[in-house]
Protein backbone atom coordinates (compact mmCIF):
# COMPACT_ATOMS: atom_id res chain seq x y z
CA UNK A 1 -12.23 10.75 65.36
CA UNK A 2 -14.65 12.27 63.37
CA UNK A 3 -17.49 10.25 64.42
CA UNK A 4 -17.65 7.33 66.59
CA UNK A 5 -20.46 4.26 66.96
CA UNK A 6 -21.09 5.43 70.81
CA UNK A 7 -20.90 9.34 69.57
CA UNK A 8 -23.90 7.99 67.36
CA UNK A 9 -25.41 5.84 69.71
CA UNK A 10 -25.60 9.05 72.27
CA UNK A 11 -26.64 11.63 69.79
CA UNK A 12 -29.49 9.58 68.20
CA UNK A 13 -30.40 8.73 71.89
CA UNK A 14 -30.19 5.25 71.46
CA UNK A 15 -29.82 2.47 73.93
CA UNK A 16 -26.32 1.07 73.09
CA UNK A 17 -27.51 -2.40 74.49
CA UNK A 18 -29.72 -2.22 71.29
CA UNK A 19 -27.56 -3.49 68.37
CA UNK A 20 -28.04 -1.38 65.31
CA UNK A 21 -25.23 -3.09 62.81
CA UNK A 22 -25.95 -0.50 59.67
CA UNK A 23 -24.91 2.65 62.38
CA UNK A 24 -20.90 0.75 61.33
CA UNK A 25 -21.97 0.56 57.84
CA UNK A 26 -22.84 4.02 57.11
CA UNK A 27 -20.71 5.64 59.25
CA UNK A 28 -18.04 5.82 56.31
CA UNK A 29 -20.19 6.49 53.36
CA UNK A 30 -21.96 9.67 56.00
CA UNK A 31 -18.59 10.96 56.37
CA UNK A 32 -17.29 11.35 52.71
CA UNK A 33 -20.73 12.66 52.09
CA UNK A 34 -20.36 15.38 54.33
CA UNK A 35 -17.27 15.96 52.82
CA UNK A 36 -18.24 16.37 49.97
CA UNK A 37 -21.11 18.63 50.71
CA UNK A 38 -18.90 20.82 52.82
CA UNK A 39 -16.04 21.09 50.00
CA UNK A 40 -14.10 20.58 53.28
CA UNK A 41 -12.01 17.87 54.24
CA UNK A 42 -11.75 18.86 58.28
CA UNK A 43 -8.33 19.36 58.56
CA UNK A 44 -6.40 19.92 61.87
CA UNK A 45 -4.09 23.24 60.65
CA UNK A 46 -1.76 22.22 63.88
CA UNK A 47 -1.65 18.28 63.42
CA UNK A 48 0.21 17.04 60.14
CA UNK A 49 3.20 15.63 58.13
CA UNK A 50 4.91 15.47 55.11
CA UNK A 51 7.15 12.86 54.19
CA UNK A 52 8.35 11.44 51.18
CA UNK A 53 9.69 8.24 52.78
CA UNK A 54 6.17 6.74 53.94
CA UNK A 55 5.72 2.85 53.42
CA UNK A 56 2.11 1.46 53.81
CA UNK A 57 2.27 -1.85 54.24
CA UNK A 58 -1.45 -4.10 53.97
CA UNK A 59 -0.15 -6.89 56.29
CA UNK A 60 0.04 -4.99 59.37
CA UNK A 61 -1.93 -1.98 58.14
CA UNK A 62 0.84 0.10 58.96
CA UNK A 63 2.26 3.56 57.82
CA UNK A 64 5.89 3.74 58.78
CA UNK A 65 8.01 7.09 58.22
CA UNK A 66 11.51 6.56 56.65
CA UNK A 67 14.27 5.98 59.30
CA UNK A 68 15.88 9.52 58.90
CA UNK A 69 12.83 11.10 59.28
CA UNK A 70 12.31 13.97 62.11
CA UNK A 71 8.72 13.79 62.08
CA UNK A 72 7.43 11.89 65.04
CA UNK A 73 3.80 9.84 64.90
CA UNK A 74 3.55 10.80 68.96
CA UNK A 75 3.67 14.28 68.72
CA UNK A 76 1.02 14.58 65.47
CA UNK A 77 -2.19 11.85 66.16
CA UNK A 78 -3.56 9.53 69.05
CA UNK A 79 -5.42 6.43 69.43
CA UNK A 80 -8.67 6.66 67.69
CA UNK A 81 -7.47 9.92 65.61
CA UNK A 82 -9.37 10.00 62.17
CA UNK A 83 -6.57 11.10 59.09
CA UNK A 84 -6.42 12.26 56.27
CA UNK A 85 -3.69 10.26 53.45
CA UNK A 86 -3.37 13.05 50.85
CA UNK A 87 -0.65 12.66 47.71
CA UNK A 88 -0.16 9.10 48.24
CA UNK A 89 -0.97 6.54 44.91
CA UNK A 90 -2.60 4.05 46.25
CA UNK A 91 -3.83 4.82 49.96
CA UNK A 92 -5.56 8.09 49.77
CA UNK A 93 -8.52 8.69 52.03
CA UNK A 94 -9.69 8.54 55.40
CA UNK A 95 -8.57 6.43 58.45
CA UNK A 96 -8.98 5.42 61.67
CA UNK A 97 -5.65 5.12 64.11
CA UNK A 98 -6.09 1.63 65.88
CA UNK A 99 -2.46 2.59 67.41
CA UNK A 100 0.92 4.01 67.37
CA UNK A 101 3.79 1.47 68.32
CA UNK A 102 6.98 3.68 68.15
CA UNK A 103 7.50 7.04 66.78
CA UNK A 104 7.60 6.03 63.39
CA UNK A 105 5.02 3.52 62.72
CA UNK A 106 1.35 4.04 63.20
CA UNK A 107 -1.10 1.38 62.95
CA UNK A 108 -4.78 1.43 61.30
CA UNK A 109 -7.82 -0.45 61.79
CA UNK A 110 -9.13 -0.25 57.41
CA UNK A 111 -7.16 -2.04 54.98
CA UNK A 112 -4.06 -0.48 52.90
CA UNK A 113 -2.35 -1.58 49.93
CA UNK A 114 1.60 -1.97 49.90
CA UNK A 115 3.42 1.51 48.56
CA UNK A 116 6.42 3.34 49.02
CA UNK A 117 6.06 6.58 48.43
CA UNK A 118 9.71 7.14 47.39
CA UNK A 119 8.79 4.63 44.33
CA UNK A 120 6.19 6.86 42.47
CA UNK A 121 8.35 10.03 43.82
CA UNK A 122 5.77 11.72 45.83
CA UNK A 123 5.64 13.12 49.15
CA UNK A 124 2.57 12.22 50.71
CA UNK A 125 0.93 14.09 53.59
CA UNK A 126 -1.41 12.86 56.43
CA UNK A 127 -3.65 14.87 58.05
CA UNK A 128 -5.25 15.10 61.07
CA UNK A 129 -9.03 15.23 61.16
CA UNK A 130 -12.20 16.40 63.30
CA UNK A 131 -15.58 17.30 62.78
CA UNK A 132 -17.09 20.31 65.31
CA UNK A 133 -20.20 19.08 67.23
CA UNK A 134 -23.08 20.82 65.31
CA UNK A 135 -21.31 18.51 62.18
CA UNK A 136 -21.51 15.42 64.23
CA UNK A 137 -25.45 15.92 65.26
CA UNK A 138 -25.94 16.54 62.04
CA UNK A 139 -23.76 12.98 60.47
CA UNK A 140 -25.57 10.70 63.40
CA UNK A 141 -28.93 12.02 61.82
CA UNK A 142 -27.97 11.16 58.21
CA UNK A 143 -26.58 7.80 59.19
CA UNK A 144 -30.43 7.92 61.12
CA UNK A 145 -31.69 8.81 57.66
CA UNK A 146 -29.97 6.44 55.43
CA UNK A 147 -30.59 3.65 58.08
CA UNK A 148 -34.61 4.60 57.72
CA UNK A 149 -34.77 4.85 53.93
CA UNK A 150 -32.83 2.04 52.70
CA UNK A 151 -34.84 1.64 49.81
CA UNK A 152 -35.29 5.59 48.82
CA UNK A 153 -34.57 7.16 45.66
CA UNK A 154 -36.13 10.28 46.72
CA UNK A 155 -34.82 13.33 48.23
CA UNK A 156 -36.82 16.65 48.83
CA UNK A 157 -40.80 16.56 48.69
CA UNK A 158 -41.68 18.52 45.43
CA UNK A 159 -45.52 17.79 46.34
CA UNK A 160 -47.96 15.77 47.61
CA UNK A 161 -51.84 14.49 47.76
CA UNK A 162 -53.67 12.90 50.52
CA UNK A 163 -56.01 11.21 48.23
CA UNK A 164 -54.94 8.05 47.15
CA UNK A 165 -51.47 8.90 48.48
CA UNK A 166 -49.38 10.20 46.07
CA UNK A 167 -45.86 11.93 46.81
CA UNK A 168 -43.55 13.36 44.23
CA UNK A 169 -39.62 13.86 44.84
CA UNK A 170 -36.86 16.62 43.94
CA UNK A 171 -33.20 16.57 43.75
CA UNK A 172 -32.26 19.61 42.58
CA UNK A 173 -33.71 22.06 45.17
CA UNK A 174 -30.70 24.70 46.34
CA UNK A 175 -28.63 22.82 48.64
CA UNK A 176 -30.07 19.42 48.29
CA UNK A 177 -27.27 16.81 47.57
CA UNK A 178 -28.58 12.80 46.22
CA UNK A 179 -31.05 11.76 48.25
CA UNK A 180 -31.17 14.00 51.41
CA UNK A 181 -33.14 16.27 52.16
CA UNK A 182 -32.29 19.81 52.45
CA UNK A 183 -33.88 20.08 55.66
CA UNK A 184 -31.14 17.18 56.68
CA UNK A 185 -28.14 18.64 55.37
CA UNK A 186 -28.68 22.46 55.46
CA UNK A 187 -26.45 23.27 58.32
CA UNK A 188 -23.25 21.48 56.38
CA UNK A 189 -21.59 25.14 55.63
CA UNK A 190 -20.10 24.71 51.95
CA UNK A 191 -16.77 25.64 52.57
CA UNK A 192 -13.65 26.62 50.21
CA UNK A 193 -10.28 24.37 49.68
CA UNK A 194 -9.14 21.44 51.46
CA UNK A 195 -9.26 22.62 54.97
């Protein structure tokens, strides 16, 4: 997974008897922001497959491999595995592996719509995903960040007046992506291609 609630919970050094609802809520959004910062999707080189008989089906929220194929769901992911859907039409993105019930069917906990890949002729690919550790300290304290500034169109301080308070923002400082600040995101390494 790339980042869990409890990972969160312990990183922020949070009580997790203290409910914090919007640590769910962001989690997602955090994660294709890092992504996109990083130019990086956090692909697992040794943990894939290619298949161009995959059905994704929304009433079970399962992704089933054709019946021929040799790939096996057991030997690629676990429970609680974050992937990758690449080269599908309608369910591209990231998910979370709620569980794997034979060999060829694998079972998620976000919604999918109904496709078969062999209908639009593609051959989708699912990837395996993790984040290092330094990337996860750094996602809990953006979830942290968005959770604390719920309101903010802002991202780096350009300059500032004790005075009468006054506080102007920047957005287009090196580095600096929406509405973090640098100082937030500046150990995401921008990265090259999809791994």
């Amino acid at each position: 997974m790339l980042l869990s609630t409890t990972e969160c919970y312990a990183i922020l050094g949070l009580s997790t008897s203290v409910d914090y609802p919007l640590i769910d809520v962001y989690i997602p959004f955090v994660l294709d922001d890092i992504v996109q910062i990083a130019n990086h999707r956090f692909h697992d080189a040794y943990h894939w497959l290619k298949d161009d008989g995959l059905y994704f089906s929304s009433t079970g929220k399962t992704i089933t491999l054709d019946s021929d194929s040799t790939y096996s769901y057991y030997n690629e992911y676990s429970t609680g595995d974050t992937i990758d859907v690449m080269r599908s039409y309608l369910n591209n993105g990231f998910y979370t592996v709620s569980s794997i019930t034979s060999s060829h069917i694998l079972v998620v906990e976000e919604s999918l719509i109904n496709e078969y890949s062999t209908t639009y002729d593609i051959e989708s690919i699912i990837y395996r995903c993790d984040f290092l550790s330094n990337i996860k300290r750094i996602a809990a304290r953006m979830i942290w960040w968005n959770i604390q500034n719920t309101t903010a169109t802002q991202g780096d301080i350009a300059s500032e007046s004790y005075g009468a308070r006054s506080v102007s923002y920047q957005n287009s400082g090196r580095g600096s992506y929406g509405l973090y600040p640098t100082s937030l995101i500046s150990g995401i390494s921008r990265k090259a291609g999809s791994w």
